[in-house]
N, C-alpha and C. Protein backbone atom coordinates (compact mmCIF):
# COMPACT_ATOMS: atom_id res chain seq x y z
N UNK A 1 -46.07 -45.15 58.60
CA UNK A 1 -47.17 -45.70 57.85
C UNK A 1 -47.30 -44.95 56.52
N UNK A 2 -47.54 -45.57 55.41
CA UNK A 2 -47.30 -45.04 53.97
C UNK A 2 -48.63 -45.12 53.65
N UNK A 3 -48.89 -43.68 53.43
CA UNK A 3 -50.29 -43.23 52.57
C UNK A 3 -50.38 -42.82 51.18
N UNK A 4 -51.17 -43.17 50.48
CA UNK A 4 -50.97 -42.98 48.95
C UNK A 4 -51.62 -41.57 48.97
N UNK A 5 -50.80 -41.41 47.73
CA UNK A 5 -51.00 -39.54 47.47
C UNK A 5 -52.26 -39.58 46.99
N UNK A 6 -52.57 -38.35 46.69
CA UNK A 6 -54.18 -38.13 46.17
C UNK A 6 -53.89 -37.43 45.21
N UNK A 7 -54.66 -37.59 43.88
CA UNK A 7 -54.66 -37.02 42.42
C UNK A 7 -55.41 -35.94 42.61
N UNK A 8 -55.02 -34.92 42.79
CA UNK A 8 -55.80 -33.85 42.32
C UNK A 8 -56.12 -32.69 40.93
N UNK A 9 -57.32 -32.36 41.14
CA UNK A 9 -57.04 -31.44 39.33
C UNK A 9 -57.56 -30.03 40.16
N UNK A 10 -56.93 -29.31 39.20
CA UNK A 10 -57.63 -28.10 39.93
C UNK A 10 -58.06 -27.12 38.66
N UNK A 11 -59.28 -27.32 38.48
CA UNK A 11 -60.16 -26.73 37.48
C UNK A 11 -60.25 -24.88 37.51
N UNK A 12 -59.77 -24.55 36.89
CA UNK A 12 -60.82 -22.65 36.95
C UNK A 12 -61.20 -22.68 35.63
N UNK A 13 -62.27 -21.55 35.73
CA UNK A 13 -62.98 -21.32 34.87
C UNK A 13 -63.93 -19.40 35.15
N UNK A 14 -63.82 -19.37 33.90
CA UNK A 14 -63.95 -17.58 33.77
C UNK A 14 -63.51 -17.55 32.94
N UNK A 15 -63.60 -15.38 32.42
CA UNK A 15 -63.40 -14.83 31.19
C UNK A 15 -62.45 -14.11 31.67
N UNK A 16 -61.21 -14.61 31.32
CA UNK A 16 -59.95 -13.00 31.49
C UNK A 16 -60.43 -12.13 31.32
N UNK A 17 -61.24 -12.20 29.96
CA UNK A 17 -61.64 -10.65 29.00
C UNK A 17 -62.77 -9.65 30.26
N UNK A 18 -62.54 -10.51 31.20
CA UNK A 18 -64.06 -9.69 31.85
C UNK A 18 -63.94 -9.17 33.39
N UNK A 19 -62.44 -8.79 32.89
CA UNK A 19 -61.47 -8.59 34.40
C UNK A 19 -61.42 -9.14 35.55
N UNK A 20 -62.20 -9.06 37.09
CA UNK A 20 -62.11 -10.72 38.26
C UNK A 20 -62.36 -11.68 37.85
N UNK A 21 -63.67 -11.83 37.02
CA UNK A 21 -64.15 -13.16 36.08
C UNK A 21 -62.97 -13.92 35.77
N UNK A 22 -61.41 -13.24 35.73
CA UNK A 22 -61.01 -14.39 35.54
C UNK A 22 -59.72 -14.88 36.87
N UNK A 23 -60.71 -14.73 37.57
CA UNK A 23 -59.72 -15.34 38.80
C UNK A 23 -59.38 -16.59 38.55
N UNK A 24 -60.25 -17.37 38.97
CA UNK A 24 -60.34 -18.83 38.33
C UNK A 24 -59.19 -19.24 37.68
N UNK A 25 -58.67 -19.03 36.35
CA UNK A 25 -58.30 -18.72 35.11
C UNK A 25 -56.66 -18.48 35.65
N UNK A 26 -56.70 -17.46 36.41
CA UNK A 26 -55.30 -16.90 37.52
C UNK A 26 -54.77 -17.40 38.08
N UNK A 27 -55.73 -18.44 39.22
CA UNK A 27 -55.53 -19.16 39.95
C UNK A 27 -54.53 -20.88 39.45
N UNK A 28 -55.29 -20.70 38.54
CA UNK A 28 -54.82 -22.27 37.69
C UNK A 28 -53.35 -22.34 37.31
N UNK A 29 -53.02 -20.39 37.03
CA UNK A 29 -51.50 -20.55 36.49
C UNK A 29 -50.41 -20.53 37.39
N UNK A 30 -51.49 -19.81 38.44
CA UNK A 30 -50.51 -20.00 39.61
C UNK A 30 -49.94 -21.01 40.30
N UNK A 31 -51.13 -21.71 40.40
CA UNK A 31 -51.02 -23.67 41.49
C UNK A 31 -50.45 -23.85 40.04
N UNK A 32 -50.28 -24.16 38.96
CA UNK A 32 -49.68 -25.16 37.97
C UNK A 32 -47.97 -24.91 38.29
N UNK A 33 -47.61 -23.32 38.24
CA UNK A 33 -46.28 -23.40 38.42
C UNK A 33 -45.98 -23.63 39.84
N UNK A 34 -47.16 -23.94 41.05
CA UNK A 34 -46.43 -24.18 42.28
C UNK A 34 -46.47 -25.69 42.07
N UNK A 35 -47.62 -26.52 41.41
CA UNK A 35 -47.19 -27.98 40.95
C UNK A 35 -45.73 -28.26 40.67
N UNK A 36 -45.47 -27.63 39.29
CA UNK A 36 -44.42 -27.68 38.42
C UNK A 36 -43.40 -27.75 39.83
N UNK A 37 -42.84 -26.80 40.30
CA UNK A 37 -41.77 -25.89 41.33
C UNK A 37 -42.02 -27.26 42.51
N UNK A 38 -42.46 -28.05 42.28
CA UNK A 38 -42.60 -29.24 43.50
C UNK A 38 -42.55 -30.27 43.35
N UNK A 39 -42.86 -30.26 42.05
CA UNK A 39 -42.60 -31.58 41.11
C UNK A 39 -43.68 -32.83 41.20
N UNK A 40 -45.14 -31.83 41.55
CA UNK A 40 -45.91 -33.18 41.63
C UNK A 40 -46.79 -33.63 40.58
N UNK A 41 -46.45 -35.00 40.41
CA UNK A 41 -46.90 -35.09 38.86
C UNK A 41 -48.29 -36.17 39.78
N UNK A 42 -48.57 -35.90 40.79
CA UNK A 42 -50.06 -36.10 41.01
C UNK A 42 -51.04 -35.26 40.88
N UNK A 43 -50.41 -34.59 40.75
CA UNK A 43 -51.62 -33.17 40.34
C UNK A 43 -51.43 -32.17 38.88
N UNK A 44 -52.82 -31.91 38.68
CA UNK A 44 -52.37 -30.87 37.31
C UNK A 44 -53.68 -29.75 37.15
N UNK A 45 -54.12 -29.03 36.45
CA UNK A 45 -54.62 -27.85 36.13
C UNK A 45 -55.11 -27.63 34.84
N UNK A 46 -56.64 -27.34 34.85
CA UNK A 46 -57.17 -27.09 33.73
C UNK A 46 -57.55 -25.73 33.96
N UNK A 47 -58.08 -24.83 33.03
CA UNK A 47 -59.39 -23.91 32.91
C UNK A 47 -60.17 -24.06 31.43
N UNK A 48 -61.00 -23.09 31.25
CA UNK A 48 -62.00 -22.81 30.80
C UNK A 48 -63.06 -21.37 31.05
N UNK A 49 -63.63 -21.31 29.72
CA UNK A 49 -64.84 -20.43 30.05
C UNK A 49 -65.77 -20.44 30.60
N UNK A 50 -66.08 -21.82 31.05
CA UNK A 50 -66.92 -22.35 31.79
C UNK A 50 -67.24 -23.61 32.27
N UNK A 51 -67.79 -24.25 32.96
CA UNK A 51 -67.75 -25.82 32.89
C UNK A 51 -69.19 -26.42 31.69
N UNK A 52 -68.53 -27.63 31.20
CA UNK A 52 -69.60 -27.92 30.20
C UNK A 52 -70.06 -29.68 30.97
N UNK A 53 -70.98 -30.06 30.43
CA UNK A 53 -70.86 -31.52 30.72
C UNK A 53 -69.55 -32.55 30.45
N UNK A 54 -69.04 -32.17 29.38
CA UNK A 54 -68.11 -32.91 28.83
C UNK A 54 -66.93 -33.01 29.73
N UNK A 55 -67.01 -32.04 31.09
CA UNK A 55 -66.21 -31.85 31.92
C UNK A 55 -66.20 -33.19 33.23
N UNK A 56 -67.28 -33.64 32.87
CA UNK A 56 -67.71 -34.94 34.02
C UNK A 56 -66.53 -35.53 33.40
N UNK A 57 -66.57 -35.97 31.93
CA UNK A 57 -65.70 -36.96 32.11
C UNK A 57 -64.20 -37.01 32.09
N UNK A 58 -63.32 -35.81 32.15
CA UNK A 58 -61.86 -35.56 33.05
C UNK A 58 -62.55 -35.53 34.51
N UNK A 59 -63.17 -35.41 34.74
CA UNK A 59 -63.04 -34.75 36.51
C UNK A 59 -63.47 -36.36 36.95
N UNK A 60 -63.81 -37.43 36.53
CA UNK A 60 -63.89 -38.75 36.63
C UNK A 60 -62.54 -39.04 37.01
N UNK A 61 -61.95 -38.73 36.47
CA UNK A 61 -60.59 -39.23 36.74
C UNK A 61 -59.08 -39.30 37.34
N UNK A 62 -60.46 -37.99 38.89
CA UNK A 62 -59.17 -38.11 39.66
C UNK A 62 -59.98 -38.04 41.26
N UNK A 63 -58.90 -38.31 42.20
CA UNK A 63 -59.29 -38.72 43.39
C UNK A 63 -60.19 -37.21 44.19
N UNK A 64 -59.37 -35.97 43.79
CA UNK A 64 -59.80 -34.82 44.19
C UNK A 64 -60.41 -33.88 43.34
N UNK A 65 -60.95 -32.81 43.14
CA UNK A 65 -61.03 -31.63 42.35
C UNK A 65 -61.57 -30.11 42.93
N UNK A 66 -60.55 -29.51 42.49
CA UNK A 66 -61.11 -28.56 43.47
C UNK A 66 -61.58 -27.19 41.69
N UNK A 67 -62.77 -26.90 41.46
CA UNK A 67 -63.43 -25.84 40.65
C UNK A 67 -63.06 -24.33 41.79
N UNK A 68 -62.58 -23.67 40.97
CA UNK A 68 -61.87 -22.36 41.34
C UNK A 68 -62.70 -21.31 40.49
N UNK A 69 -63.55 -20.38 40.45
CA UNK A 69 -64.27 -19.22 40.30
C UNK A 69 -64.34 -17.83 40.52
N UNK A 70 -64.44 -16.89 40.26
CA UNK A 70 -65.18 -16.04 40.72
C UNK A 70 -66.13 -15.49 41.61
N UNK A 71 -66.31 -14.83 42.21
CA UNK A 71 -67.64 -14.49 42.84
C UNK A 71 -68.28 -13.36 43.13
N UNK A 72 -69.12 -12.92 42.84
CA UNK A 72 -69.90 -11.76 42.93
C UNK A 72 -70.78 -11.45 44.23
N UNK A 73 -70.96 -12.62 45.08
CA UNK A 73 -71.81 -12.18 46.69
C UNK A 73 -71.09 -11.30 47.27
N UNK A 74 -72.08 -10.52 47.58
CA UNK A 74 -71.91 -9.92 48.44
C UNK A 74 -71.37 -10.08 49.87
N UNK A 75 -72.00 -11.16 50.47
CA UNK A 75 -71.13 -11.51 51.72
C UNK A 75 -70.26 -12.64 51.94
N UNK A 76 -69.56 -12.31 50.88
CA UNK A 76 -68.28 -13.45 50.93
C UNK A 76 -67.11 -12.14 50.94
N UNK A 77 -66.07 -12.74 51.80
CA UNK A 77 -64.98 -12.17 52.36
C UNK A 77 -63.78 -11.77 51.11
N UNK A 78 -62.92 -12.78 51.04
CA UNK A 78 -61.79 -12.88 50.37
C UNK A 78 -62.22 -13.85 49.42
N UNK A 79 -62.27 -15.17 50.04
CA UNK A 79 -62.45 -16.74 49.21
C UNK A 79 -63.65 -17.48 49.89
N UNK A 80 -64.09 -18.57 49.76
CA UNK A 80 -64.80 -19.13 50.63
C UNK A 80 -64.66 -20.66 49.67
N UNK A 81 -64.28 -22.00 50.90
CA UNK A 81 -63.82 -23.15 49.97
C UNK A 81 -65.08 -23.86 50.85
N UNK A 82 -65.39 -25.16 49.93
CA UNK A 82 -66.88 -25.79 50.19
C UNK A 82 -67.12 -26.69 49.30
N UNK A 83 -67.31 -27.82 50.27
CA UNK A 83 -67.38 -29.10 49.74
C UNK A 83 -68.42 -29.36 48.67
N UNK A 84 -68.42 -30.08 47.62
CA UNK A 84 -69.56 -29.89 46.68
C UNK A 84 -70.16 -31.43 46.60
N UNK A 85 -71.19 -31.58 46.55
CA UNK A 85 -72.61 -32.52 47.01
C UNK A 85 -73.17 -32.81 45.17
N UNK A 86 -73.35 -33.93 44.70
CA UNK A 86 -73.77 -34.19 43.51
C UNK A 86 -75.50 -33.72 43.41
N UNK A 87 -75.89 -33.07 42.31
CA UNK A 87 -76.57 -32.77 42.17
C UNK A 87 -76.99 -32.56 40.94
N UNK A 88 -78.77 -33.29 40.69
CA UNK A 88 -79.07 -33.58 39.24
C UNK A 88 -79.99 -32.27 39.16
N UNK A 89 -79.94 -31.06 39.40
CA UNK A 89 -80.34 -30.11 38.99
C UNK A 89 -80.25 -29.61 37.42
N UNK A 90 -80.63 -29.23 36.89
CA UNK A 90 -80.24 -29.14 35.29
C UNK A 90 -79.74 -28.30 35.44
N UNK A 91 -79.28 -28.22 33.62
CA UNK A 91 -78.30 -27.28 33.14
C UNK A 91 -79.05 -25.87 33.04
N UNK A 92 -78.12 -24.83 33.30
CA UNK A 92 -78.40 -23.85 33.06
C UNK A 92 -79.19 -23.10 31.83
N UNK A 93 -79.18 -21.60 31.88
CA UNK A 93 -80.25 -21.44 31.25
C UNK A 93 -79.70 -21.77 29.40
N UNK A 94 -78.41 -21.44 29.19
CA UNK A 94 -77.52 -21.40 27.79
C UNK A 94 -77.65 -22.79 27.32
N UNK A 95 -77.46 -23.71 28.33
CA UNK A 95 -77.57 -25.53 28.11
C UNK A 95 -75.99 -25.19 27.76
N UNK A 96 -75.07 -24.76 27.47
CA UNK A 96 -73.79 -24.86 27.44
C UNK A 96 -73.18 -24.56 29.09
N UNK A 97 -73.49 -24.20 30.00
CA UNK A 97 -72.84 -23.74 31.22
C UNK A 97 -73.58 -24.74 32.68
N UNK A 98 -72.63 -25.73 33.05
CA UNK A 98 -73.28 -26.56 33.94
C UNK A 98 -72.67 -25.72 35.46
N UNK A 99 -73.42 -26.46 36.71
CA UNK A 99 -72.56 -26.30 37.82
C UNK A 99 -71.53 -27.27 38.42
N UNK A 100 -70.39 -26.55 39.33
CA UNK A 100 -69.39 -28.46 39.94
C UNK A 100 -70.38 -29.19 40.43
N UNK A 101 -71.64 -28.70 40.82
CA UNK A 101 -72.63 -29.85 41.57
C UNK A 101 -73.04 -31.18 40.34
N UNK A 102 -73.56 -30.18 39.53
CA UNK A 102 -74.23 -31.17 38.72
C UNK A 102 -72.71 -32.02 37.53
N UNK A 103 -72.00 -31.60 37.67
CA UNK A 103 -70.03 -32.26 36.66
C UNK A 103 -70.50 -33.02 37.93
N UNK A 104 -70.28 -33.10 39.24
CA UNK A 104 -69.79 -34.25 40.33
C UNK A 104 -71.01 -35.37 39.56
N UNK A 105 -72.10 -34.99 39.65
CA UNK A 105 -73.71 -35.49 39.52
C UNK A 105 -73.42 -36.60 38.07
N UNK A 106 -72.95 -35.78 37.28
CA UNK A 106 -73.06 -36.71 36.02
C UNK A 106 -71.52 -37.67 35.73
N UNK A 107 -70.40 -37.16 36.99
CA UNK A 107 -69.50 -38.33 37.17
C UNK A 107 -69.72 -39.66 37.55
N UNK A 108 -70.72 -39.48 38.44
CA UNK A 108 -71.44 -40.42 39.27
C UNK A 108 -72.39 -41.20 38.46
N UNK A 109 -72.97 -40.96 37.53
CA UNK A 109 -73.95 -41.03 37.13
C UNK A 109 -73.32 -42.02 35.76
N UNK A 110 -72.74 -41.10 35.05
CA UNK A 110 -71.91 -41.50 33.57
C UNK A 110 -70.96 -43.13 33.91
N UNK A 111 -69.97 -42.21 34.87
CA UNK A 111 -68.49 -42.99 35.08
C UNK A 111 -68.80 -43.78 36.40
N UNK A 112 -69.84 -43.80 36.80
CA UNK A 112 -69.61 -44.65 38.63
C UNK A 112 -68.57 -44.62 39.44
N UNK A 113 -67.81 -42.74 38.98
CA UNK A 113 -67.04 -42.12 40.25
C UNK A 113 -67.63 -40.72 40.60
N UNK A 114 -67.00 -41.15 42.01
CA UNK A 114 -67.54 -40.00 43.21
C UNK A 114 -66.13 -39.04 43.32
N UNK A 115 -65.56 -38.05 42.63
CA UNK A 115 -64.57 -37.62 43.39
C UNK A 115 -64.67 -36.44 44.42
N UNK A 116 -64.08 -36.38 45.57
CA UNK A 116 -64.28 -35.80 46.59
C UNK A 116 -63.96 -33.94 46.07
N UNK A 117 -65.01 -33.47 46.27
CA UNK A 117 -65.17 -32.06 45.20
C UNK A 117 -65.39 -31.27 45.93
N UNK A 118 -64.66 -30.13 45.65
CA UNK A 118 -64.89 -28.52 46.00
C UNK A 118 -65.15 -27.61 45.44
N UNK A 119 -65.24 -26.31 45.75
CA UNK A 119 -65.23 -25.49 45.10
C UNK A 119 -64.56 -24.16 45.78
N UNK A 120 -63.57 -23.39 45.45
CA UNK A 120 -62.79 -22.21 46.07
C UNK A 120 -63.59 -20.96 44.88
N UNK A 121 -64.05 -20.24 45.74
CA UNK A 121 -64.70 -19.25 45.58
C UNK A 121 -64.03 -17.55 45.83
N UNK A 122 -63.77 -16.93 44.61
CA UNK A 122 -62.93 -16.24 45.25
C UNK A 122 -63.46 -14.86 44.83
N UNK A 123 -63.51 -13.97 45.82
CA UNK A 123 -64.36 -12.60 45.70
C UNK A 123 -64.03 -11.51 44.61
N UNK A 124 -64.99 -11.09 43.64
CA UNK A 124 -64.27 -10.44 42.40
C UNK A 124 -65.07 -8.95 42.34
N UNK A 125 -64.81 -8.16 42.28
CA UNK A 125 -65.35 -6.50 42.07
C UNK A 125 -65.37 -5.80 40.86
N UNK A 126 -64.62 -6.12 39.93
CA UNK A 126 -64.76 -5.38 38.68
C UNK A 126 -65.33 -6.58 37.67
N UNK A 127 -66.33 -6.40 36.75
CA UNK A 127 -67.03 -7.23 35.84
C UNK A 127 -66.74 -6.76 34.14
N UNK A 128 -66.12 -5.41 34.03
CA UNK A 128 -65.56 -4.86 32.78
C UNK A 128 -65.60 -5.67 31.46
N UNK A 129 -65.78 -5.10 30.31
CA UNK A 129 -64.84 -6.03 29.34
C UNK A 129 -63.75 -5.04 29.11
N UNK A 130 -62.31 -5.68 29.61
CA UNK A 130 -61.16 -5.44 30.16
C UNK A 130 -60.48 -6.35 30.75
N UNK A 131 -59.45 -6.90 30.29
CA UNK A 131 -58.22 -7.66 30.55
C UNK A 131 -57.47 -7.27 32.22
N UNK A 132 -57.22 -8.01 32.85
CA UNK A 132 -56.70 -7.74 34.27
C UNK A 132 -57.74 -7.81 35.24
N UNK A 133 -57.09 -8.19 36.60
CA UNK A 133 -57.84 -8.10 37.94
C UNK A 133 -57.76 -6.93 38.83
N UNK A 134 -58.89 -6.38 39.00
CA UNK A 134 -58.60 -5.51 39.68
C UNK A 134 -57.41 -5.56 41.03
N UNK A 135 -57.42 -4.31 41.97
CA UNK A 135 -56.03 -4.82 42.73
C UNK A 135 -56.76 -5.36 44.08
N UNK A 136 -58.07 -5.66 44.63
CA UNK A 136 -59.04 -5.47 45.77
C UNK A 136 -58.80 -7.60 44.72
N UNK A 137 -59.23 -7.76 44.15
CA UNK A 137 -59.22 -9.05 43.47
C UNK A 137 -57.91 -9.67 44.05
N UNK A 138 -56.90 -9.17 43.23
CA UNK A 138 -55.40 -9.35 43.56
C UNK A 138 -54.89 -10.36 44.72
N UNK A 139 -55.35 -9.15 45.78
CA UNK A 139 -55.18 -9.39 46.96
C UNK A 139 -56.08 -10.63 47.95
N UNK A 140 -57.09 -10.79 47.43
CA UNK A 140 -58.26 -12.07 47.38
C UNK A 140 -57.51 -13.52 47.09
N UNK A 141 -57.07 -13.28 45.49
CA UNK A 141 -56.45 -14.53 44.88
C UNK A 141 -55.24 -14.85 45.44
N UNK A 142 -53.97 -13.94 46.58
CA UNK A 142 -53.17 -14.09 46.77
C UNK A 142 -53.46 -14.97 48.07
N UNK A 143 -54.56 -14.74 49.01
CA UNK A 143 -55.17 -15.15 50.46
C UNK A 143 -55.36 -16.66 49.60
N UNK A 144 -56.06 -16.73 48.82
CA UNK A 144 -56.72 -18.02 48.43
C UNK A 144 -55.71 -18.84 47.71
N UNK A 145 -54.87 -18.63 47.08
CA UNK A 145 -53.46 -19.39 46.90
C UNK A 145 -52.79 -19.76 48.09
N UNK A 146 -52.58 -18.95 48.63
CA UNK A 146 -51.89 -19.41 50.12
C UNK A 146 -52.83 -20.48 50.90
N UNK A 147 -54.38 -20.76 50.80
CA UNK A 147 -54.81 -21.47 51.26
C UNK A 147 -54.81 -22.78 50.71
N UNK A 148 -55.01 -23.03 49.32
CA UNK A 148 -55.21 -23.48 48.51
C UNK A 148 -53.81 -24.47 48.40
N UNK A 149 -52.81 -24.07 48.37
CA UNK A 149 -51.43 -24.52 48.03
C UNK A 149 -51.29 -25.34 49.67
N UNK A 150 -51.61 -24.81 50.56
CA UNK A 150 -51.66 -25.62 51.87
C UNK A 150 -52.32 -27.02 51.84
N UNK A 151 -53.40 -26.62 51.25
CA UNK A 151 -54.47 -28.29 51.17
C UNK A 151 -53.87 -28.94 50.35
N UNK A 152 -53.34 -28.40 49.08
CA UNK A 152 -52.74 -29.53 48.32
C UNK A 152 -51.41 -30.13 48.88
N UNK A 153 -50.21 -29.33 49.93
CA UNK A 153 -49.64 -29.73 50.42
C UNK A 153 -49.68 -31.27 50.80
N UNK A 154 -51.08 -30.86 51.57
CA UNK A 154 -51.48 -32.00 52.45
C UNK A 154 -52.20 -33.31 51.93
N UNK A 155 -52.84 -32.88 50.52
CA UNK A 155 -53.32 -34.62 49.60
C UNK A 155 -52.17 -34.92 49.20
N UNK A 156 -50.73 -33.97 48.58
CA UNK A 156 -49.77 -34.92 47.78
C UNK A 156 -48.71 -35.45 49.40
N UNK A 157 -49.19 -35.78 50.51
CA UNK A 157 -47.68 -36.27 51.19
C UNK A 157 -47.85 -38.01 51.38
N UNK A 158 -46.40 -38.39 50.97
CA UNK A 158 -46.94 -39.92 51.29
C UNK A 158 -46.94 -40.70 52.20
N UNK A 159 -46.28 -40.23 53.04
CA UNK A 159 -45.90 -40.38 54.37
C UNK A 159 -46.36 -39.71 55.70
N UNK A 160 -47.05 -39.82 56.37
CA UNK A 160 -47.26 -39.05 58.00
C UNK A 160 -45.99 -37.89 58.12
N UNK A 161 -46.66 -36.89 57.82
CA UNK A 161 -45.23 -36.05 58.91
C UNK A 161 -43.96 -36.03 57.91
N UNK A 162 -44.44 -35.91 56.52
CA UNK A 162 -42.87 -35.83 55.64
C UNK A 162 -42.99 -34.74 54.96
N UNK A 163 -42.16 -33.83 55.12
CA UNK A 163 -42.03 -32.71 54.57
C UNK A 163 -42.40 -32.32 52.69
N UNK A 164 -42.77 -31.30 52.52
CA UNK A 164 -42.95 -31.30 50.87
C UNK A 164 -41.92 -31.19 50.06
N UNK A 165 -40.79 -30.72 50.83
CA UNK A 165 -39.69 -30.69 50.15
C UNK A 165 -38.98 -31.75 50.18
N UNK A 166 -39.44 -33.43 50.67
CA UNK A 166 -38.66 -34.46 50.45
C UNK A 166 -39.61 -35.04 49.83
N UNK A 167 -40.91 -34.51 49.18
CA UNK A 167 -41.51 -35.18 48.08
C UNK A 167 -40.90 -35.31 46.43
């Protein structure tokens, strides 16, 4: 039985300049060259400093999206991935920096699409202004790639049960 692939984007967003802050940012270059290295031209990779509104309308335009971050809680582990729910909460306090809740919110809203949204959350310890991830980071973004690269495995197959390497 032949299933159609799923478009995915995979958004990060953060400040390199601000050392874990830019996991996000890390993450994007990483899944782009495991895209590239697989050859799936259903999927592709943005970042940014942050998400803006203007971001509703790319993220309209694909079946999946997964927003990739930073994180500063305290009781988050390594990563933590989680479905994201539209939400007309306003913009933050800058009016330049929205959340994936409220980008899903004004896809819906703008474009009359719903795309099925996440968010991978990935645990960060140093906040510096300073270039690099710490190595406690490192090791976070490496867990969360490995997870991350699994799910996408599984939106780009077109077939039940067909390997990624005969995609």
């Amino acid at each position: 039985m032949t299933e159609l692939r799923k478009r995915v984007l995979v958004y990060g967003y953060g400040n390199p300049g601000r050392e874990d802050d830019g996991l996000g940012n890390e993450m994007v270059k990483m899944v782009q060259n495991w895209i590239d290295e697989h050859k799936l031209g259903c999927m592709t990779t943005d970042s940014n400093y942050q998400l803006n509104i203007e971001d509703a309308d790319k993220v309209s335009e694909w079946d999946i999206v997964v927003f990739v971050d930073a994180s500063k809680q305290e009781n988050l582990r390594e990563y933590r991935f989680t479905e994201v729910e539209p939400s007309d909460a306003k913009v933050e306090f800058t009016m330049h920096a929205v959340s994936p809740s409220y980008v899903r919110h004004l896809c819906e809203k703008l474009f009359n699409k719903t795309p099925e949204t996440y968010v991978l959350a990935i645990k960060g310890y140093e906040w510096d202004f300073k270039e690099g991830l710490s190595d406690c980071a490192k090791l976070n973004l490496e867990q969360a790639f490995q997870f991350l690269t699994r799910k996408l495995a599984g939106w780009a197959l077109i077939k039940k049960n067909l390997p990624i390497s005969m995609l």
